[in-house]
PDB file of N, CA and C in Angstrom:
ATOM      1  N   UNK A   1       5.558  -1.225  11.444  1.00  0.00           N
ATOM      2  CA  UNK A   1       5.478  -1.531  10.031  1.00  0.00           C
ATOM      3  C   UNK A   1       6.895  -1.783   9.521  1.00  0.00           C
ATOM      4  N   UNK A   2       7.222  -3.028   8.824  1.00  0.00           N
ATOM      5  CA  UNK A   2       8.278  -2.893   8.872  1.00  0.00           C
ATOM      6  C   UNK A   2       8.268  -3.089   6.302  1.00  0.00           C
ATOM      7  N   UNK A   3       9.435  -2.680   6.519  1.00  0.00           N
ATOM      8  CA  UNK A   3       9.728  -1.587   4.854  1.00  0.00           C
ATOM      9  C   UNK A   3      10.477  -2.452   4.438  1.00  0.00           C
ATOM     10  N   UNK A   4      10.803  -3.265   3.347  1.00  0.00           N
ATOM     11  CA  UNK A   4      11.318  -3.679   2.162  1.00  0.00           C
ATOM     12  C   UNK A   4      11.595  -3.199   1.283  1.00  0.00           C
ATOM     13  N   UNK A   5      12.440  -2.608   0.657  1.00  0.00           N
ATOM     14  CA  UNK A   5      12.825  -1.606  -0.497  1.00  0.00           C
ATOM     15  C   UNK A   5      13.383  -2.270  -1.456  1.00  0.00           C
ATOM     16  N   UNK A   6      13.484  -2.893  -2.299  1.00  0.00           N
ATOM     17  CA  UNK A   6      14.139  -2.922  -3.560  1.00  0.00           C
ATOM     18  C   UNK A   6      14.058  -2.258  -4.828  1.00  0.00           C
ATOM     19  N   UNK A   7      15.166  -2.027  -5.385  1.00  0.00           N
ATOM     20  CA  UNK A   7      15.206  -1.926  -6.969  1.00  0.00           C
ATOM     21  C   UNK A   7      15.920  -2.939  -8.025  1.00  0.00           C
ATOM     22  N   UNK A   8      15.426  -2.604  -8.994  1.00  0.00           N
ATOM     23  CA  UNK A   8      15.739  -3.510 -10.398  1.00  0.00           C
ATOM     24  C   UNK A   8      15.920  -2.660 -11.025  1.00  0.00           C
ATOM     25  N   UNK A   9      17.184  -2.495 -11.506  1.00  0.00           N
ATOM     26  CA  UNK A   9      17.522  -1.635 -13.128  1.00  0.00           C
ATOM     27  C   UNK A   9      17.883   0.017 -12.151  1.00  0.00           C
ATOM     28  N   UNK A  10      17.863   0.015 -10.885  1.00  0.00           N
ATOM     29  CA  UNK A  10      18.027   1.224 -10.915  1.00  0.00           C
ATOM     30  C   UNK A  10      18.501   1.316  -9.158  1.00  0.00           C
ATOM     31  N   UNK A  11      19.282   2.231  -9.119  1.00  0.00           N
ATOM     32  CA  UNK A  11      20.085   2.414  -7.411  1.00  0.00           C
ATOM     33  C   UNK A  11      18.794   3.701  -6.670  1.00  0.00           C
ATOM     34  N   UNK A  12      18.730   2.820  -4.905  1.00  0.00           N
ATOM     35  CA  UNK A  12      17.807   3.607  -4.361  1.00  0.00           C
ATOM     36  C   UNK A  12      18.279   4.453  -3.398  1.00  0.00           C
ATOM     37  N   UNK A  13      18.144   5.946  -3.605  1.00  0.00           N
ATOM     38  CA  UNK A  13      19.153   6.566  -3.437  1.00  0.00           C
ATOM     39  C   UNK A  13      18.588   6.897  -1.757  1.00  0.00           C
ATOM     40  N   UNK A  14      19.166   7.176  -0.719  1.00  0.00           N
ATOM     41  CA  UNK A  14      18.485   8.226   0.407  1.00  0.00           C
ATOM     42  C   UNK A  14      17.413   9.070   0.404  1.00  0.00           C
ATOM     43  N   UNK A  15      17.126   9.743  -0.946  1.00  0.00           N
ATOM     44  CA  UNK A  15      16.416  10.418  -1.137  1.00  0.00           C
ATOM     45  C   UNK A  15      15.378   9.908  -1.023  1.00  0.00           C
ATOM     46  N   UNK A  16      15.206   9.105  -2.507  1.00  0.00           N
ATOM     47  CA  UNK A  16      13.881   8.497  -2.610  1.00  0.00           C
ATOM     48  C   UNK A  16      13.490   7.165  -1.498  1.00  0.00           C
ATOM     49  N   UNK A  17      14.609   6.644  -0.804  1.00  0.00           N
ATOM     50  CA  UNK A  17      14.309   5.773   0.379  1.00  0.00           C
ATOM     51  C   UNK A  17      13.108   7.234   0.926  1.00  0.00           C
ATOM     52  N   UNK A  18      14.024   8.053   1.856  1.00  0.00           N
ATOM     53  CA  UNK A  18      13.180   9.009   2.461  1.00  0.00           C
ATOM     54  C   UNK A  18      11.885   9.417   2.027  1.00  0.00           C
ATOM     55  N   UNK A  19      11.651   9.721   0.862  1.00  0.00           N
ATOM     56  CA  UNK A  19      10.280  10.164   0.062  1.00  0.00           C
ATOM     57  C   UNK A  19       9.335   9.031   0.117  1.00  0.00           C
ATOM     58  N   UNK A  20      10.010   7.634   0.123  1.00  0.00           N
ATOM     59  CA  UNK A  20       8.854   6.575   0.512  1.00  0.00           C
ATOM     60  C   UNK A  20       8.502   6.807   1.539  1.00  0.00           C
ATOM     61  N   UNK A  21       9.207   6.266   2.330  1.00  0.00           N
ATOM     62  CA  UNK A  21       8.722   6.342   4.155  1.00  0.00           C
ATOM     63  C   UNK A  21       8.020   7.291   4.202  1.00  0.00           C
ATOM     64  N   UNK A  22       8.141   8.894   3.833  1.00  0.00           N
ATOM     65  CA  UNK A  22       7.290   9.452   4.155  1.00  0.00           C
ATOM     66  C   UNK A  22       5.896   9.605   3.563  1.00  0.00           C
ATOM     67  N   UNK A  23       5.900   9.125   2.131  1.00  0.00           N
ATOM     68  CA  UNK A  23       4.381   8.537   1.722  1.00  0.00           C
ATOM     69  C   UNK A  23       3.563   7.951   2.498  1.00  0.00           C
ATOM     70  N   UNK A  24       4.721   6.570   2.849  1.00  0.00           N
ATOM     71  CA  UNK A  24       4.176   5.359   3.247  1.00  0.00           C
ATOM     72  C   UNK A  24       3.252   5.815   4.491  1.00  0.00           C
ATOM     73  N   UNK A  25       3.882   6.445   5.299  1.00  0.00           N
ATOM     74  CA  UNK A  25       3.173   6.982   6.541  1.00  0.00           C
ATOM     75  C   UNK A  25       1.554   7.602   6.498  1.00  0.00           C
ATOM     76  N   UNK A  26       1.379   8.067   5.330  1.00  0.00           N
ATOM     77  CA  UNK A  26       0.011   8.312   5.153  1.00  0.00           C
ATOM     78  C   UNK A  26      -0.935   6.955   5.797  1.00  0.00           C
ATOM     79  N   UNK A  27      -0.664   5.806   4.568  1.00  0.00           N
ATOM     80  CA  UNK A  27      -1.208   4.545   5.217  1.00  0.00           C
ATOM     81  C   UNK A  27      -1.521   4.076   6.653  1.00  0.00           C
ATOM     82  N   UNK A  28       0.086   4.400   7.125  1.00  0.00           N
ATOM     83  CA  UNK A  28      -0.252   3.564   8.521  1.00  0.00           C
ATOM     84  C   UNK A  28      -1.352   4.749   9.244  1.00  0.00           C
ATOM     85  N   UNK A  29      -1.615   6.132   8.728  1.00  0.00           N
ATOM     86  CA  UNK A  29      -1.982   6.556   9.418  1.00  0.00           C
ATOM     87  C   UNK A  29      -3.938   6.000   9.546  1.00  0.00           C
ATOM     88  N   UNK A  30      -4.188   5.883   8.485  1.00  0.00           N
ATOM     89  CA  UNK A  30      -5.409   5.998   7.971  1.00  0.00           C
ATOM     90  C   UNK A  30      -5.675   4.181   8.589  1.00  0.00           C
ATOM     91  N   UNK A  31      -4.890   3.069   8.664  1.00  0.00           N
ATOM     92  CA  UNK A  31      -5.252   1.895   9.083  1.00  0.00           C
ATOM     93  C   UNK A  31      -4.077   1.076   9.926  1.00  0.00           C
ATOM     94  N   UNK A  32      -4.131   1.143  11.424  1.00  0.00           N
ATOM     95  CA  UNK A  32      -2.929   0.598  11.848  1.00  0.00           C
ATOM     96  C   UNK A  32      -2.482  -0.426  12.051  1.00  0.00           C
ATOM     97  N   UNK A  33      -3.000  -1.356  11.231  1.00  0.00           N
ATOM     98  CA  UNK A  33      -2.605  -2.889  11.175  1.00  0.00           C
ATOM     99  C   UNK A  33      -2.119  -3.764  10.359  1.00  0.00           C
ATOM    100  N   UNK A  34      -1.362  -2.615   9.822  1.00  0.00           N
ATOM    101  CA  UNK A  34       0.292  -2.680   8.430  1.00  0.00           C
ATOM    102  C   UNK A  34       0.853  -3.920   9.017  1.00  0.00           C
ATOM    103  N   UNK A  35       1.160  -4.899   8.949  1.00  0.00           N
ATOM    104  CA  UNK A  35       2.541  -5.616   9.248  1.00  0.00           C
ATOM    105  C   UNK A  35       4.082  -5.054   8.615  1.00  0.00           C
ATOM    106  N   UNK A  36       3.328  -5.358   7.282  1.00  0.00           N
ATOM    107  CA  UNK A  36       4.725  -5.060   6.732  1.00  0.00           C
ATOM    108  C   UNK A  36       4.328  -4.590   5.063  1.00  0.00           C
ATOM    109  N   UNK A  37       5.369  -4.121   4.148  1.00  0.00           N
ATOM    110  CA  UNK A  37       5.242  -3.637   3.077  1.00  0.00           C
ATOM    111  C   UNK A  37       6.711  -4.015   2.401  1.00  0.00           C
ATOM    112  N   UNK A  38       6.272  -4.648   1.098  1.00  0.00           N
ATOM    113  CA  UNK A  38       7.462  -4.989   0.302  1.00  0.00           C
ATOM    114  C   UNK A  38       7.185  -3.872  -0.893  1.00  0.00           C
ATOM    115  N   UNK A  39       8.298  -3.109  -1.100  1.00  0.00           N
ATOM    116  CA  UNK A  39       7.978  -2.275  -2.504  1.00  0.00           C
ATOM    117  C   UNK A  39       9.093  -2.493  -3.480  1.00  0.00           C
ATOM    118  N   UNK A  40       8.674  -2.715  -4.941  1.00  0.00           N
ATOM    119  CA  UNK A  40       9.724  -2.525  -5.986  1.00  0.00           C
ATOM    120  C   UNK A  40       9.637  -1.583  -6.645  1.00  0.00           C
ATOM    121  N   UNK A  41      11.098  -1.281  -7.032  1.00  0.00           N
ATOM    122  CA  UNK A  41      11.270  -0.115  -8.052  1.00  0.00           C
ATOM    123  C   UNK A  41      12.024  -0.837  -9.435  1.00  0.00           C
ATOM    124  N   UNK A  42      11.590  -0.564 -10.336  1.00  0.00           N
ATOM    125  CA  UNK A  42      12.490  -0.877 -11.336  1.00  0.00           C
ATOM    126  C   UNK A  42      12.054  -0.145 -12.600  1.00  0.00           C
ATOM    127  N   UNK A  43      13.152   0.219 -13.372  1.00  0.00           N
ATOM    128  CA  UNK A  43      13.187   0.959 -15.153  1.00  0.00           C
ATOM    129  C   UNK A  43      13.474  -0.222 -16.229  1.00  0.00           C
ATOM    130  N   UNK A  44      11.857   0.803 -16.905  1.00  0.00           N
ATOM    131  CA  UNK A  44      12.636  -0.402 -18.502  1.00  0.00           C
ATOM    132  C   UNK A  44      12.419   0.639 -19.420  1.00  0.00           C
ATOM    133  N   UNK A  45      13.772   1.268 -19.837  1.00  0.00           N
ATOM    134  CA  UNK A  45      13.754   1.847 -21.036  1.00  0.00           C
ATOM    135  C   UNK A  45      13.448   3.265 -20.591  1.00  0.00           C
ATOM    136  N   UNK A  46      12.283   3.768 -20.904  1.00  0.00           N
ATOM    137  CA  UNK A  46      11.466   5.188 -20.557  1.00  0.00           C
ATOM    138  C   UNK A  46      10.687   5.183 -19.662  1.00  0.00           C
ATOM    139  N   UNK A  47       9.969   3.555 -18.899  1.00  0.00           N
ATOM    140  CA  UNK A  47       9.130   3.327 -18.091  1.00  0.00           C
ATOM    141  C   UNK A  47       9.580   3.375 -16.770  1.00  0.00           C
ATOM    142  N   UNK A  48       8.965   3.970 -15.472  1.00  0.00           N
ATOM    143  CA  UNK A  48       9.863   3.892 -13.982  1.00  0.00           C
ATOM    144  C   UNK A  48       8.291   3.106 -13.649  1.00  0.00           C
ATOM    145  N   UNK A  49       8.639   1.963 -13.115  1.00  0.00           N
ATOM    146  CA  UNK A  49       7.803   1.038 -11.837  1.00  0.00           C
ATOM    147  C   UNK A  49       7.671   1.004 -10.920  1.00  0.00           C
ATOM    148  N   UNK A  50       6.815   1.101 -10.424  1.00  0.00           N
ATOM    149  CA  UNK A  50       6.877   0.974  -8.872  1.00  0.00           C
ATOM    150  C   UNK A  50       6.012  -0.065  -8.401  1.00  0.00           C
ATOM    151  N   UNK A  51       5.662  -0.720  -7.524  1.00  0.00           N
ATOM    152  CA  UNK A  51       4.310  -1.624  -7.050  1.00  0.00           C
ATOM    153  C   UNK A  51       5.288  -2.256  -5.543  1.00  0.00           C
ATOM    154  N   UNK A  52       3.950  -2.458  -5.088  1.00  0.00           N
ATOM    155  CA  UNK A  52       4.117  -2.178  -3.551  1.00  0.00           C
ATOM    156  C   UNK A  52       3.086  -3.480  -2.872  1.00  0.00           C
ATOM    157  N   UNK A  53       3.370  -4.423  -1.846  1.00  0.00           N
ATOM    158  CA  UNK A  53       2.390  -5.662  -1.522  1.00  0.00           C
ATOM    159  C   UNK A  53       2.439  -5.179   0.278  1.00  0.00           C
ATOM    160  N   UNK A  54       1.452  -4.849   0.347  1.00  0.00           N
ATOM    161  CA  UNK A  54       1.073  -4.700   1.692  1.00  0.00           C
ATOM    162  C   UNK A  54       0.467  -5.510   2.152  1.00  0.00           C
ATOM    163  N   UNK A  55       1.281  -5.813   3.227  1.00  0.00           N
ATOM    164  CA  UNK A  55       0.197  -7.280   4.197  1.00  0.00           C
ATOM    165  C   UNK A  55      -0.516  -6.801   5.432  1.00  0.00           C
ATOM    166  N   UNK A  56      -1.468  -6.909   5.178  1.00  0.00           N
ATOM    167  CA  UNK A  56      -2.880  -6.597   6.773  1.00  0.00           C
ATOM    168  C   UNK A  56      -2.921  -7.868   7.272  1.00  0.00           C
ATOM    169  N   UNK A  57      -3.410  -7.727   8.221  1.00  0.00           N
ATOM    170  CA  UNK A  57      -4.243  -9.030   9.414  1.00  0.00           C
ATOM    171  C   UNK A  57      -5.320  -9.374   8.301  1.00  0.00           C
ATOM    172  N   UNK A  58      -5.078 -10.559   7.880  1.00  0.00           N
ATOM    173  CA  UNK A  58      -6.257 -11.316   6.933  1.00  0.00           C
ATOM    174  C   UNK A  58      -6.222 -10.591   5.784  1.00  0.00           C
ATOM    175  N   UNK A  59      -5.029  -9.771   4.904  1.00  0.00           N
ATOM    176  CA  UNK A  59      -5.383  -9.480   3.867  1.00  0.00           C
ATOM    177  C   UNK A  59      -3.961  -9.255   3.327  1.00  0.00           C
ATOM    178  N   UNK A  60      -3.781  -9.454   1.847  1.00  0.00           N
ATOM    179  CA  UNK A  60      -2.743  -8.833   1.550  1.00  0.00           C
ATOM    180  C   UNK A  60      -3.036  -7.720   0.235  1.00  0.00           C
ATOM    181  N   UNK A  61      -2.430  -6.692  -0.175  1.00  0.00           N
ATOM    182  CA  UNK A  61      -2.811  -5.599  -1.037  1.00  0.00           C
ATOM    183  C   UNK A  61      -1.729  -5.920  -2.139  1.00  0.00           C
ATOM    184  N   UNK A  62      -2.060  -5.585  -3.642  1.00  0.00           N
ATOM    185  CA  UNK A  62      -1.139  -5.489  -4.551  1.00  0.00           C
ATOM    186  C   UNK A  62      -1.207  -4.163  -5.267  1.00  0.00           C
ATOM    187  N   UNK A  63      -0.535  -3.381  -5.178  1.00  0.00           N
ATOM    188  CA  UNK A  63      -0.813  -1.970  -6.013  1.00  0.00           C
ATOM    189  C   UNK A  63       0.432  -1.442  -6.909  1.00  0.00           C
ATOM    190  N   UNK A  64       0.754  -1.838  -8.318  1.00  0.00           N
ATOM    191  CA  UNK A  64       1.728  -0.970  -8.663  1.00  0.00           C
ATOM    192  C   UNK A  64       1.378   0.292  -9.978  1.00  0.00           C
ATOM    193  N   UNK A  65       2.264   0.940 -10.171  1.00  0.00           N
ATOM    194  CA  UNK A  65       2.590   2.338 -10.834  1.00  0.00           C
ATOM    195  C   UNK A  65       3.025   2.362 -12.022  1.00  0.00           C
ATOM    196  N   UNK A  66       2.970   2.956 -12.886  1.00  0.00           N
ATOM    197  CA  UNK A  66       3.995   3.193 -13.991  1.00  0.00           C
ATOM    198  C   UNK A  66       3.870   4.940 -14.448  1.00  0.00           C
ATOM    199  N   UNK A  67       5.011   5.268 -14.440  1.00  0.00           N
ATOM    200  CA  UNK A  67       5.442   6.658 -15.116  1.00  0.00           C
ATOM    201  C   UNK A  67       6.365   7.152 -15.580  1.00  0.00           C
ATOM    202  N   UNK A  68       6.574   8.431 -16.073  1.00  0.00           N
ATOM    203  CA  UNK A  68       8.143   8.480 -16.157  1.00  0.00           C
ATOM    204  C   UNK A  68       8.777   8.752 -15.565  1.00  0.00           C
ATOM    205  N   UNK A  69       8.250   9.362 -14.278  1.00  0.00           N
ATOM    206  CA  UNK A  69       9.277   9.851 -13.339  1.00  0.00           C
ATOM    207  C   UNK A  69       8.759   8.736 -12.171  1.00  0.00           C
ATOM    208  N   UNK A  70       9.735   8.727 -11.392  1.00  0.00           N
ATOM    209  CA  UNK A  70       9.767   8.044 -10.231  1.00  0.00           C
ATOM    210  C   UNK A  70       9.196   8.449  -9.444  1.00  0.00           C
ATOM    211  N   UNK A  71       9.321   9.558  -8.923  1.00  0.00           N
ATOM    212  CA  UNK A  71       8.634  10.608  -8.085  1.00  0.00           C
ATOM    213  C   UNK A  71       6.998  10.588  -8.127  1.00  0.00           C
ATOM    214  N   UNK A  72       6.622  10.672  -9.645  1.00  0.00           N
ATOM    215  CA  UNK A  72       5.432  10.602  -9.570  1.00  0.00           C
ATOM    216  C   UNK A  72       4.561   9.268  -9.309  1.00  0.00           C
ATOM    217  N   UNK A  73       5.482   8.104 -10.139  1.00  0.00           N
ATOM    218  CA  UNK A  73       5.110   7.008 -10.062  1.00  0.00           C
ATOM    219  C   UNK A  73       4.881   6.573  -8.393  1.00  0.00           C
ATOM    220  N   UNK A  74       5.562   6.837  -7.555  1.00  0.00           N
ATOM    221  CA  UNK A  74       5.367   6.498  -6.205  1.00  0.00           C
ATOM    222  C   UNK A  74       4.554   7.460  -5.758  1.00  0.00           C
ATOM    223  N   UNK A  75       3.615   8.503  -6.106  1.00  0.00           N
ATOM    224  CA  UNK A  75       2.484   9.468  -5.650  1.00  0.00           C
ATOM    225  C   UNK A  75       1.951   8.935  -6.283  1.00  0.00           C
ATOM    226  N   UNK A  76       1.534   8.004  -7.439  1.00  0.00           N
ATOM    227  CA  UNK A  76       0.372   7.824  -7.917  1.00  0.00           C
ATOM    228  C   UNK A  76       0.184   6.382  -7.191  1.00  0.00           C
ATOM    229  N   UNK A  77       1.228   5.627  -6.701  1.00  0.00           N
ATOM    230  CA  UNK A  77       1.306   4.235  -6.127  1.00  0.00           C
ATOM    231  C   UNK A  77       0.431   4.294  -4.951  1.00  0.00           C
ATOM    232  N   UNK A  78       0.882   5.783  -4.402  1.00  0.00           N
ATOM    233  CA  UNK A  78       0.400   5.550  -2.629  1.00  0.00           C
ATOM    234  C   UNK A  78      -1.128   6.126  -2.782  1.00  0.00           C
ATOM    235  N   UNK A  79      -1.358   6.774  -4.083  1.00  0.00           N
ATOM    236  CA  UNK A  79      -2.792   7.432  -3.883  1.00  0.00           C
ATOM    237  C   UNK A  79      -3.930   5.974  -3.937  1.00  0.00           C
ATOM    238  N   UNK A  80      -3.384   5.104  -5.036  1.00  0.00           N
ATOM    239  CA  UNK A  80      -4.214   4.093  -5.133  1.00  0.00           C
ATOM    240  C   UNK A  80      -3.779   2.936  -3.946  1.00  0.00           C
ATOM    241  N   UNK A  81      -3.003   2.990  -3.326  1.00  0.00           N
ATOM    242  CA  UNK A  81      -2.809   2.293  -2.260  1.00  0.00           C
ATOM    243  C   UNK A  81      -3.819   2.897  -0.641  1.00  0.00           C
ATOM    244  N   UNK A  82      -3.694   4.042  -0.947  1.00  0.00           N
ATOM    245  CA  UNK A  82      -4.937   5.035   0.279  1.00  0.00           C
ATOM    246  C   UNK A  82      -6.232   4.617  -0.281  1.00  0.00           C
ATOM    247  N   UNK A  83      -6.522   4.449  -1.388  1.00  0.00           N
ATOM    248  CA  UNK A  83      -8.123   4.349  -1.572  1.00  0.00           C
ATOM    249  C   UNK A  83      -8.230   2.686  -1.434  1.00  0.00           C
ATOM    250  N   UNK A  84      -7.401   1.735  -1.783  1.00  0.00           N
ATOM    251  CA  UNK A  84      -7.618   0.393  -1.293  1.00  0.00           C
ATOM    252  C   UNK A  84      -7.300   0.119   0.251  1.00  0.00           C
ATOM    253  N   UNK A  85      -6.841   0.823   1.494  1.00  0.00           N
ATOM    254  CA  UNK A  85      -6.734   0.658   2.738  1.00  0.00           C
ATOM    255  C   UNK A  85      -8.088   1.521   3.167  1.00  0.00           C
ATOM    256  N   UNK A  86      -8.571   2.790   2.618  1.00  0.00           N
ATOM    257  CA  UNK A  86      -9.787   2.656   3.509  1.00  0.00           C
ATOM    258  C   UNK A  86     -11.016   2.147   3.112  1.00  0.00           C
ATOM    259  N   UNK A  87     -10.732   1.154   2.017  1.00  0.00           N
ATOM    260  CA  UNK A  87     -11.834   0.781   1.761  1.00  0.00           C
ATOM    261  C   UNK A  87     -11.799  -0.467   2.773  1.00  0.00           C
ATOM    262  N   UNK A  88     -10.405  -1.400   2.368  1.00  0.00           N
ATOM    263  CA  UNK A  88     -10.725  -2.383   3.427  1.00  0.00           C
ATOM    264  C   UNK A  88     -11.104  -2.093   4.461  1.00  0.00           C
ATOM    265  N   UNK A  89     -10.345  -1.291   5.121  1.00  0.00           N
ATOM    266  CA  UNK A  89     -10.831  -0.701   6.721  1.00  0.00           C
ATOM    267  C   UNK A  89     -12.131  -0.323   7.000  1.00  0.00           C
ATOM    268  N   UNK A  90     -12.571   0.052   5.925  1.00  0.00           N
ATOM    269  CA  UNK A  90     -14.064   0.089   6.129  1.00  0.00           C
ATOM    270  C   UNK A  90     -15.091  -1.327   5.911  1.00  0.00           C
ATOM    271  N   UNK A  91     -14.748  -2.178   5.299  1.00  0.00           N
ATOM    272  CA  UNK A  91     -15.030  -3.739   5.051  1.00  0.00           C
ATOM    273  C   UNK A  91     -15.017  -4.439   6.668  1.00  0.00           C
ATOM    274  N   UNK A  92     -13.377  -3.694   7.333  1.00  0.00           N
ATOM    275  CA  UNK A  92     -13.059  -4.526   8.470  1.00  0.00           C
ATOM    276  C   UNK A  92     -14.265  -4.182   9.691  1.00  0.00           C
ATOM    277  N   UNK A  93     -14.295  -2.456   9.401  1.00  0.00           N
ATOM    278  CA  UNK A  93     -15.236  -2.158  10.759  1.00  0.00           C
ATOM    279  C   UNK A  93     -16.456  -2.549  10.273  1.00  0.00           C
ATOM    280  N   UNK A  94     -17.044  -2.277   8.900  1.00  0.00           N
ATOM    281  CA  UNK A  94     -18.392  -2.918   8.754  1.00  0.00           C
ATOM    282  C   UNK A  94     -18.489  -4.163   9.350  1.00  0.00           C
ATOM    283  N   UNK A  95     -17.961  -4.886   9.617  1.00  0.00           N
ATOM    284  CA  UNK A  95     -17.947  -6.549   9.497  1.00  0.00           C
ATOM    285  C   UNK A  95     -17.971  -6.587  11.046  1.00  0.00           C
ATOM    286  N   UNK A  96     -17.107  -5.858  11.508  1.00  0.00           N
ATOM    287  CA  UNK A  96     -16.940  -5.560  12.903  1.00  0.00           C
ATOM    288  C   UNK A  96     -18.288  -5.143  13.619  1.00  0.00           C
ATOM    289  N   UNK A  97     -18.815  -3.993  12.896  1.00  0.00           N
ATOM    290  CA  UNK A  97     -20.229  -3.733  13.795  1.00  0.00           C
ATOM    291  C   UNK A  97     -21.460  -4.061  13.040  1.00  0.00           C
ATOM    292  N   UNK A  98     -21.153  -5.232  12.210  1.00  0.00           N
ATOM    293  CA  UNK A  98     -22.577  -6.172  11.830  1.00  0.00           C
ATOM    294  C   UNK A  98     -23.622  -5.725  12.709  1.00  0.00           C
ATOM    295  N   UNK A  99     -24.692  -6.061  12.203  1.00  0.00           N
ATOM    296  CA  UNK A  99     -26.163  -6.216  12.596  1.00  0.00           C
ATOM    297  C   UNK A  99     -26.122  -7.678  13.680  1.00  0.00           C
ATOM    298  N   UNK A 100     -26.590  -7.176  14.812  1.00  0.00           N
ATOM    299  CA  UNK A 100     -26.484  -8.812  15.662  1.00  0.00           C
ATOM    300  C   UNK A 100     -27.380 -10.025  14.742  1.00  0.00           C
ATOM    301  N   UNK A 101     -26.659 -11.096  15.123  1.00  0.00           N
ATOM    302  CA  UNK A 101     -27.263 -12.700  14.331  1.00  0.00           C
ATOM    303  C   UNK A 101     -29.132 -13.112  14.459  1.00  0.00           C
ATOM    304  N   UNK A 102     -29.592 -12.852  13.301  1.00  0.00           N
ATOM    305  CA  UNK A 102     -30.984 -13.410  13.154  1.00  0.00           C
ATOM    306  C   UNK A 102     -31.611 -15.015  13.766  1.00  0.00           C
ATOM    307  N   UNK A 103     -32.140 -14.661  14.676  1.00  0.00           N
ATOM    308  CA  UNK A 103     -33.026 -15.539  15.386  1.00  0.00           C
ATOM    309  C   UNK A 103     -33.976 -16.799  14.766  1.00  0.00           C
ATOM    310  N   UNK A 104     -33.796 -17.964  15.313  1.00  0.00           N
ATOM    311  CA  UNK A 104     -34.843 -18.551  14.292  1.00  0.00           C
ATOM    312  C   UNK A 104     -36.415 -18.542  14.575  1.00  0.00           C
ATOM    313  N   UNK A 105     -37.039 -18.295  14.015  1.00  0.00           N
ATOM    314  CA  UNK A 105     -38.529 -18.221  14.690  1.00  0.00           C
ATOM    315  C   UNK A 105     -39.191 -19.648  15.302  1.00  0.00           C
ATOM    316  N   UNK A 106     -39.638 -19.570  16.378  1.00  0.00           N
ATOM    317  CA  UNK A 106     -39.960 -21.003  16.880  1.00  0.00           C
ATOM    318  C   UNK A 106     -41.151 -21.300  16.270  1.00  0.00           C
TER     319      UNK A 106
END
């Protein structure tokens, strides 16, 4: 999986680099066919942003945050980012173990 980090309006410190990655890892755990993940951070005023574009095999995800803290804003990013990966993943295996193809009647 490879990580894109940026910020706007605000410096990304070690810390919170670290506190992503280790969010992020939830994801790959739950669906392992992450390519890659671009995330932004940026402040306006009182608002901290976050939003995050995850690309799957045949899909891409858009999920961002707003709070006042950063901290939280990226726990509330990855919670709604976990409930949109196992849903796809569950879309992918449904699709995967379809019902075999209907026959035509002669």
């Amino acid at each position: 999986m490879n990580l894109q980090l940026t910020g706007h309006h605000v410096e990304i410190t070690p810390a919170i680099r670290d506190y992503v990655v280790s969010k992020l890892e939830r994801i790959n755990r739950h669906f392992e066919q992450v390519i890659d993940v671009k995330v932004i951070m940026s402040v306006q005023k009182l608002d901290q942003m976050i939003e995050a574009t995850v690309h799957l095999s045949g899909k891409d995800i858009h999920v961002e945050s707003h709070d006042a803290d950063m901290y939280a804003a990226i726990d509330g990013l990855v919670d709604k980012l976990d409930r949109q990966i196992i849903r796809h993943k569950d879309k992918f295996e449904e699709g995967r173990r379809g019902a075999a193809p209907k026959r035509a009647a002669p």
